[in-house]
Protein backbone atom coordinates (compact mmCIF):
# COMPACT_ATOMS: atom_id res chain seq x y z
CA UNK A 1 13.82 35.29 -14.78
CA UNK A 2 13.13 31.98 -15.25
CA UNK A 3 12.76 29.42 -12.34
CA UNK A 4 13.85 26.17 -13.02
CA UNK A 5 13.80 23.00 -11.05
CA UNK A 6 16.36 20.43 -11.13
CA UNK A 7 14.66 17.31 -11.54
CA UNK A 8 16.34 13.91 -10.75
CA UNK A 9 15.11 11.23 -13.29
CA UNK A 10 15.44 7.90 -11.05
CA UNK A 11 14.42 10.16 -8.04
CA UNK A 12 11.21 11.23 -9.59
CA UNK A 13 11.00 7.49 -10.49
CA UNK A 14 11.11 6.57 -6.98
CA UNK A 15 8.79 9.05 -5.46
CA UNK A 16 5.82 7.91 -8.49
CA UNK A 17 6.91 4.37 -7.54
CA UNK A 18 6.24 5.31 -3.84
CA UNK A 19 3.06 7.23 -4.59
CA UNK A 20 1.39 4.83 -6.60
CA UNK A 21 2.41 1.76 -4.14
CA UNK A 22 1.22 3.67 -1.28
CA UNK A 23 -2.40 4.06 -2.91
CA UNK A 24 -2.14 0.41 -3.41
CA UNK A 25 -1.26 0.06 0.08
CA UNK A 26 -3.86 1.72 1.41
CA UNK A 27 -6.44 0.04 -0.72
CA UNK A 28 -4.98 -3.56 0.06
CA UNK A 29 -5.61 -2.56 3.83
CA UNK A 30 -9.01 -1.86 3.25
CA UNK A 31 -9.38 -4.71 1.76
CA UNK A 32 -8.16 -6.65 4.21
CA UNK A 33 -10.07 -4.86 7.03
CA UNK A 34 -13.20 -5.21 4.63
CA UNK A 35 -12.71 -8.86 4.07
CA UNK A 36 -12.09 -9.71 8.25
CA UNK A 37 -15.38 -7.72 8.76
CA UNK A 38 -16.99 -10.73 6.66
CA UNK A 39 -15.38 -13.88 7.80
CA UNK A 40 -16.15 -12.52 11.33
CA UNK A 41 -19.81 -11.84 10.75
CA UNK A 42 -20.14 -15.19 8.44
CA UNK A 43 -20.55 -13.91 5.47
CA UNK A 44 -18.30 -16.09 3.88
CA UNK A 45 -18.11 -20.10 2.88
CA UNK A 46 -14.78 -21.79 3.51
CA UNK A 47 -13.76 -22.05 -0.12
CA UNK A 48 -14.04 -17.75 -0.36
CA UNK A 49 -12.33 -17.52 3.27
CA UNK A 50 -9.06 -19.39 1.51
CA UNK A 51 -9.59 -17.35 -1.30
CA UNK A 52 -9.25 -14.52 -0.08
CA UNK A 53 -6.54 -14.84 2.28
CA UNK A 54 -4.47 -16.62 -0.37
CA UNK A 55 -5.39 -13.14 -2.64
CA UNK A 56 -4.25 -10.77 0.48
CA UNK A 57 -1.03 -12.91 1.12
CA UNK A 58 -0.07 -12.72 -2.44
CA UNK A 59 -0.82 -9.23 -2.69
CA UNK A 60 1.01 -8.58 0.00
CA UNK A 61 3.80 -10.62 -0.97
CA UNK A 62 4.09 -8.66 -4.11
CA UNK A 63 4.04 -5.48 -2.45
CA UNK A 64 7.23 -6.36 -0.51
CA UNK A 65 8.77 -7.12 -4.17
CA UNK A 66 8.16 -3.62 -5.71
CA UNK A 67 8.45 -1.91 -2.49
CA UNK A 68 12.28 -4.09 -2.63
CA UNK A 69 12.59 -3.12 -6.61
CA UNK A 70 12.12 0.54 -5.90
CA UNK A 71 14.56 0.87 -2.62
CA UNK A 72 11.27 1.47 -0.30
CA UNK A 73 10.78 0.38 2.85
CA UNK A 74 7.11 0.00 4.57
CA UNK A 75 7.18 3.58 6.22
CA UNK A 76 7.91 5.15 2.87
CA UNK A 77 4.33 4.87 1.94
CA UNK A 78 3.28 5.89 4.64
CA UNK A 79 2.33 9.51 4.08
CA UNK A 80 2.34 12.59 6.61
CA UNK A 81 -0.78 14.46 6.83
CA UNK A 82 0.31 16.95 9.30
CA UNK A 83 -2.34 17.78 11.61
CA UNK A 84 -4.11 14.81 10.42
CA UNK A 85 -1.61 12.61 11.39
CA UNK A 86 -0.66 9.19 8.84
CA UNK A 87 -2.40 8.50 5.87
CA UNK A 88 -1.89 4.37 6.84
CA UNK A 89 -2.56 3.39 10.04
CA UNK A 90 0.73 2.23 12.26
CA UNK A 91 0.34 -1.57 12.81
């Protein structure tokens, strides 16, 4: 016998959507952590400190659009890791 499994197309959609968006996530966060570490330890000129938070804003900005676009909320991509706890840390 045959198992089959009954696949939803705009729910599997929706989870890629949320899977791929969470990596993003994750990676914008890390850059933003990254880019803090900098500015505080003066690694930076002015002209790359406005850079880069204009970069982050934006990114972030466009984040809430697909995140909007795919019916996601901000704990959506946040993944359980059971034992492990959260894959993004809780702001």
């Amino acid at each position: 016998m045959t198992a089959r499994v009954d696949l939803d197309a705009e729910s599997v959609g929706r989870d890629l959507a949320a899977l791929v968006l969470t990596i993003v996530e994750l990676l914008r966060q890390l850059m933003e952590r990254q880019a803090v570490r900098r500015v505080e330890a003066g690694e930076l000129t002015e002209e790359q400190v406005e850079r880069v938070g204009t970069t982050l804003m934006l990114l972030e900005d466009r984040m809430g659009q697909l995140r909007a676009q795919f019916g996601l909320a901000p704990e959506d991509l946040n993944l359980d890791l059971g034992p492990l706890g959260s894959l993004l840390p809780r702001d």
